[in-house]
N, C-alpha and C. Protein backbone atom coordinates (compact mmCIF):
# COMPACT_ATOMS: atom_id res chain seq x y z
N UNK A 1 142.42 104.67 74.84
CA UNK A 1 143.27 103.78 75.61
C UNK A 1 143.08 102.36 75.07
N UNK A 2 143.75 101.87 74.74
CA UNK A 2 144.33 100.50 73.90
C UNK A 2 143.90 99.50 75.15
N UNK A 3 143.30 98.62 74.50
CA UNK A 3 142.64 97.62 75.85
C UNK A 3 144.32 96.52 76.41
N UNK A 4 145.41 96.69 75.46
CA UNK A 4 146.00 95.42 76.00
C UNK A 4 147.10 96.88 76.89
N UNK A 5 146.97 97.87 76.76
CA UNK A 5 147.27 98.83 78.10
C UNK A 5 146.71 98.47 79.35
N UNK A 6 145.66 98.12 79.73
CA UNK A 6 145.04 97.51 80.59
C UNK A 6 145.66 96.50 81.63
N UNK A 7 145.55 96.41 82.69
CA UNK A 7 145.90 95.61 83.64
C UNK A 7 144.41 94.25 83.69
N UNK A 8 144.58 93.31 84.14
CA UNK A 8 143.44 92.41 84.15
C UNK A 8 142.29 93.03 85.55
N UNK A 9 142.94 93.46 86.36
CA UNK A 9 142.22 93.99 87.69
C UNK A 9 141.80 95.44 86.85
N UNK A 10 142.08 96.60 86.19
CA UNK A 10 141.28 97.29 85.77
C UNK A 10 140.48 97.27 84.46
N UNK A 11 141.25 96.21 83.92
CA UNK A 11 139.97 95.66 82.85
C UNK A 11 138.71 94.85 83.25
N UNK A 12 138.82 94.40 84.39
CA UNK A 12 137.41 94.37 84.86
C UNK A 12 136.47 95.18 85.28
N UNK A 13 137.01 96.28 86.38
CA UNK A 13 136.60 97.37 86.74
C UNK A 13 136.00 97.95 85.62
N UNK A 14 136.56 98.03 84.66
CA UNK A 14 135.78 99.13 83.69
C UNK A 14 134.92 97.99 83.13
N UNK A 15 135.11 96.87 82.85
CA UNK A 15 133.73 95.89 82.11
C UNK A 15 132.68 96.13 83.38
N UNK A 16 133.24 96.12 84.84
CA UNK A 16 131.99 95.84 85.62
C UNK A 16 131.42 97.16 85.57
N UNK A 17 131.79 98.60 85.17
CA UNK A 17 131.63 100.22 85.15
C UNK A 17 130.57 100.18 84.16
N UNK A 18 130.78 99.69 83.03
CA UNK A 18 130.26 99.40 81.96
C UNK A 18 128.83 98.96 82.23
N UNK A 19 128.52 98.20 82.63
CA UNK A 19 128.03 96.39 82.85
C UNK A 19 126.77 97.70 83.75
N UNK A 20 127.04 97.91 84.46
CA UNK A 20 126.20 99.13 85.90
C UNK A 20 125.85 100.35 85.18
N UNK A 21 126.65 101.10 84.27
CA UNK A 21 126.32 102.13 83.45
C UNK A 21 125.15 102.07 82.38
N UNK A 22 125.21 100.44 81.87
CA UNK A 22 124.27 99.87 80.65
C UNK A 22 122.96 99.93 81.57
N UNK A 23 123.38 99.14 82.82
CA UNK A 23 122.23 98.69 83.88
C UNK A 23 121.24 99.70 83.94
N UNK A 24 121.91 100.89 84.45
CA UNK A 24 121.46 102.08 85.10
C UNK A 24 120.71 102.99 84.08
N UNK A 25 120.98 102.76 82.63
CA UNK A 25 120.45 103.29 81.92
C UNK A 25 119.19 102.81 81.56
N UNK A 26 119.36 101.66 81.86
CA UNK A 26 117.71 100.75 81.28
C UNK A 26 116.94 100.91 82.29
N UNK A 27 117.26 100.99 83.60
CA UNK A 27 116.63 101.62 84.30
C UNK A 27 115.65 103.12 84.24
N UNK A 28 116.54 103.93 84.20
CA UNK A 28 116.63 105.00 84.11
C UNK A 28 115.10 105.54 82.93
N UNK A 29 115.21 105.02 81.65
CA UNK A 29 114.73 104.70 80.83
C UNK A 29 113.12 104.21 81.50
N UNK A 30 113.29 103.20 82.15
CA UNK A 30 111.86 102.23 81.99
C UNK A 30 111.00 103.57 82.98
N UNK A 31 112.37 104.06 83.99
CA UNK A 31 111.43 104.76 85.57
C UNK A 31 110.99 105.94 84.53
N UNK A 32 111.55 106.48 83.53
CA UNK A 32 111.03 107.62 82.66
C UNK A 32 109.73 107.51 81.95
N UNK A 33 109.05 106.40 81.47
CA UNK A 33 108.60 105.73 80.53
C UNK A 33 107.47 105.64 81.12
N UNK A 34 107.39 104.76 82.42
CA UNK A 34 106.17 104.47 83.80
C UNK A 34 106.76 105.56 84.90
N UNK A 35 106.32 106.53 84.98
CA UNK A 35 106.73 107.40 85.99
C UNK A 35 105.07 107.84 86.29
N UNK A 36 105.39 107.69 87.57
CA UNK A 36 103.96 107.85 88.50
C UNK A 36 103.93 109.12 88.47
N UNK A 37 104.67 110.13 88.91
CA UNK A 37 104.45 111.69 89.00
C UNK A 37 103.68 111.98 87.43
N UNK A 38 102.70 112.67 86.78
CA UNK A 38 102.78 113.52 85.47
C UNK A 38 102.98 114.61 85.97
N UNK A 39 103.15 115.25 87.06
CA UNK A 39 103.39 116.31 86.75
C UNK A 39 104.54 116.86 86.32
N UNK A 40 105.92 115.36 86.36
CA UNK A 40 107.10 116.32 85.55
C UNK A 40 107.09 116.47 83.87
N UNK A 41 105.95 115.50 83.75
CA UNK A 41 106.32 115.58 81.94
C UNK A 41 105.00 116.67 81.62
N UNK A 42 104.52 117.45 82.58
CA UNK A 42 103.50 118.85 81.97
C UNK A 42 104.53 120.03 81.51
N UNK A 43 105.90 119.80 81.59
CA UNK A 43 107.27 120.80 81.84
C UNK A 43 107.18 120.73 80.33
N UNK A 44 107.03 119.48 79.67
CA UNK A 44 107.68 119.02 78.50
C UNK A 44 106.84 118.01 77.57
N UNK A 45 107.02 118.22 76.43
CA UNK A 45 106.25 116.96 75.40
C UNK A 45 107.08 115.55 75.10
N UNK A 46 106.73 114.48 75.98
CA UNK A 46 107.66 113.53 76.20
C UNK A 46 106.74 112.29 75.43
N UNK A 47 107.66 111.62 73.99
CA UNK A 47 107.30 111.17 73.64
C UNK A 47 106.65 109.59 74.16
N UNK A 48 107.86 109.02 75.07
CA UNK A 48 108.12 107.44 76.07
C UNK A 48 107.01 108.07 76.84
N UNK A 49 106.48 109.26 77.43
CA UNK A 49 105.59 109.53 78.43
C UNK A 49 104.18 109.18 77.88
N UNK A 50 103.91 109.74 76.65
CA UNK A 50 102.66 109.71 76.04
C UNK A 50 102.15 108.16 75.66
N UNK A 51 103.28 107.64 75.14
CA UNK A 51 102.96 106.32 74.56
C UNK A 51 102.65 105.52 75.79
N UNK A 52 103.41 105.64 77.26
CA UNK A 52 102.94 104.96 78.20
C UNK A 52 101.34 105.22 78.86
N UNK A 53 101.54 106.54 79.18
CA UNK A 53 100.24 107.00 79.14
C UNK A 53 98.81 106.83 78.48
N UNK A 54 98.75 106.31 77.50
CA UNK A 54 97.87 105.74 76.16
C UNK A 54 97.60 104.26 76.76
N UNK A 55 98.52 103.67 77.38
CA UNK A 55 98.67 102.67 77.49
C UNK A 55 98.14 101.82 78.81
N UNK A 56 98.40 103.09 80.12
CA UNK A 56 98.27 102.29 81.15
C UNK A 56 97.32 103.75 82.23
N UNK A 57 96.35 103.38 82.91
CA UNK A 57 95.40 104.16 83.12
C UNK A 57 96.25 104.84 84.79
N UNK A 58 96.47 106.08 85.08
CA UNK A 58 97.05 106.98 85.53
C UNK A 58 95.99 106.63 86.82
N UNK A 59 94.90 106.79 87.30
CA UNK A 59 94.66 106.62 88.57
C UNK A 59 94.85 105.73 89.52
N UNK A 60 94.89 105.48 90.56
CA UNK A 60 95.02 104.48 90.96
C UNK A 60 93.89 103.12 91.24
N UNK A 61 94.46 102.19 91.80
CA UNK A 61 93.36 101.47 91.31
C UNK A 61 92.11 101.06 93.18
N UNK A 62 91.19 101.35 93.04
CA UNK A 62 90.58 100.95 94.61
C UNK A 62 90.30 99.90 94.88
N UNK A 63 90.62 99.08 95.90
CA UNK A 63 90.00 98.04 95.91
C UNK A 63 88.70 97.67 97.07
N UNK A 64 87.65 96.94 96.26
CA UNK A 64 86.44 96.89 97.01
C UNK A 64 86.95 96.30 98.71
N UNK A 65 85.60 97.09 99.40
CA UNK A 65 85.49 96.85 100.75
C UNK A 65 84.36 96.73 101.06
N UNK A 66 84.31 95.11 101.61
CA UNK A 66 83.32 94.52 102.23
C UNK A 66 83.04 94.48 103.65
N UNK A 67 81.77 95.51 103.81
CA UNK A 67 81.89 95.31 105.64
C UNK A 67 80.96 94.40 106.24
N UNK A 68 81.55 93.48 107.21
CA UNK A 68 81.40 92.61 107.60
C UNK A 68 81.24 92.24 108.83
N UNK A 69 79.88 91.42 109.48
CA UNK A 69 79.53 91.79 110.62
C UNK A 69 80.41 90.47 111.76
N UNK A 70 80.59 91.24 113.10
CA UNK A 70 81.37 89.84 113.42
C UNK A 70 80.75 88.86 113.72
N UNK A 71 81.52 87.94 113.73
CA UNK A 71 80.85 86.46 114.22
C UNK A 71 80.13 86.34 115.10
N UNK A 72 78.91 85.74 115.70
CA UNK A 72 78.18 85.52 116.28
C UNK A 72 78.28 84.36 116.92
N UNK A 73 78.90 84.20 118.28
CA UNK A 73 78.42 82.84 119.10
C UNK A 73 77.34 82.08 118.82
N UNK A 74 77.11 80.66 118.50
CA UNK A 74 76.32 80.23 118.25
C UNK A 74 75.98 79.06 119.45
N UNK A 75 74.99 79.22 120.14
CA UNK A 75 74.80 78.10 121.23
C UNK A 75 73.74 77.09 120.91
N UNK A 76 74.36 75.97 120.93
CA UNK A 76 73.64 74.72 120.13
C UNK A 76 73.31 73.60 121.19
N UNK A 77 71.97 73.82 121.41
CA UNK A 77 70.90 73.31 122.33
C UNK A 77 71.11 71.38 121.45
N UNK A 78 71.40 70.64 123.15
CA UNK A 78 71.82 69.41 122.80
C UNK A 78 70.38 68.52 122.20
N UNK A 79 70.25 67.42 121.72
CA UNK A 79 69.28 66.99 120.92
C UNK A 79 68.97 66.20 122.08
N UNK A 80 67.45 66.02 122.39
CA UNK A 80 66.61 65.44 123.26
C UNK A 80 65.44 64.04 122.84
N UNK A 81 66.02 63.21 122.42
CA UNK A 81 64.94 62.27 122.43
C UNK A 81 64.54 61.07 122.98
N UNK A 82 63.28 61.06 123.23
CA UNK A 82 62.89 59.92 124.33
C UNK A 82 63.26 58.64 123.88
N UNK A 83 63.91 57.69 124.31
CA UNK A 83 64.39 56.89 124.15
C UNK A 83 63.25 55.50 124.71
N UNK A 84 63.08 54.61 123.66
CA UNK A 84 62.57 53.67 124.23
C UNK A 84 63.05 52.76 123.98
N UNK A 85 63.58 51.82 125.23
CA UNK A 85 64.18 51.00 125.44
C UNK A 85 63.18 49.49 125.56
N UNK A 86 63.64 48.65 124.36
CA UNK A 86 62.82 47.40 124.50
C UNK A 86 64.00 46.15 125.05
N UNK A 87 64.35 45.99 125.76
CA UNK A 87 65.15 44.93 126.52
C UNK A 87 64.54 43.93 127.06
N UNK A 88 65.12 42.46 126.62
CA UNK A 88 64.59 41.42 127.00
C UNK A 88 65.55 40.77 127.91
N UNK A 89 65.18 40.28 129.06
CA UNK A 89 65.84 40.00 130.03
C UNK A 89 65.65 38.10 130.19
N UNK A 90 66.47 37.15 130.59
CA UNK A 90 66.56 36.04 130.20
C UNK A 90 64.84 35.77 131.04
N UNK A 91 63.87 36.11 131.49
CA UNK A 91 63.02 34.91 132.29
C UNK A 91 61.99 36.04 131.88
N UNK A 92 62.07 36.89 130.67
CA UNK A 92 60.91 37.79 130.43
C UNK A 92 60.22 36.78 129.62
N UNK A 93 58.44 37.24 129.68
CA UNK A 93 57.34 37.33 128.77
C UNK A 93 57.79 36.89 127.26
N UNK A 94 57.78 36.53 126.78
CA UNK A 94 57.68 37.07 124.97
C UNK A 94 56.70 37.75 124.46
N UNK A 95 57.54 38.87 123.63
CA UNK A 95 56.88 39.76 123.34
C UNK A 95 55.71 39.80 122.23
N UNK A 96 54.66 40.73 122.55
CA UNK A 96 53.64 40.27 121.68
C UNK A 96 53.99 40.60 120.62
């Protein structure tokens, strides 16, 4: 089909068909390549499978757990000190 056969409203349609078909394939591709299941490529000798596989380590990964005790109220006894007060009052002594 001759593109100037085309209408402008279905010559987009098929660029945007296109455009989603390219999409879908690179997709398609990468989910083949990194695919979490192995058990579909034990069916088959998949070359994109192996090379990923070589590449990126198949278990999952754990992450550490720290157990941790809870917080503890802390009651903080107010500070106590004797205070000595030297005040001179206008008709006091002088001090020795």
């Amino acid at each position: 089909m001759p593109v100037y056969l085309l209408r402008p409203t279905r010559l987009s349609i098929v660029a945007m068909l296109t455009v989603m078909l390219a999409l879908w394939f690179n997709v398609a591709v990468i989910d083949h390549q990194l695919d979490l299941h192995p058990e579909h490529h034990l069916q088959h000798d998949c070359q994109l499978f192996a090379s990923a596989a070589h590449g990126l380590e198949t278990a999952q990964w754990v992450l550490p757990c720290w157990h941790q005790q809870a917080p503890q109220a802390r009651v903080e006894r107010p500070i106590q000190r004797a205070q000595l007060l030297l005040s001179y009052f206008a008709r006091s002594p002088p001090a020795a």
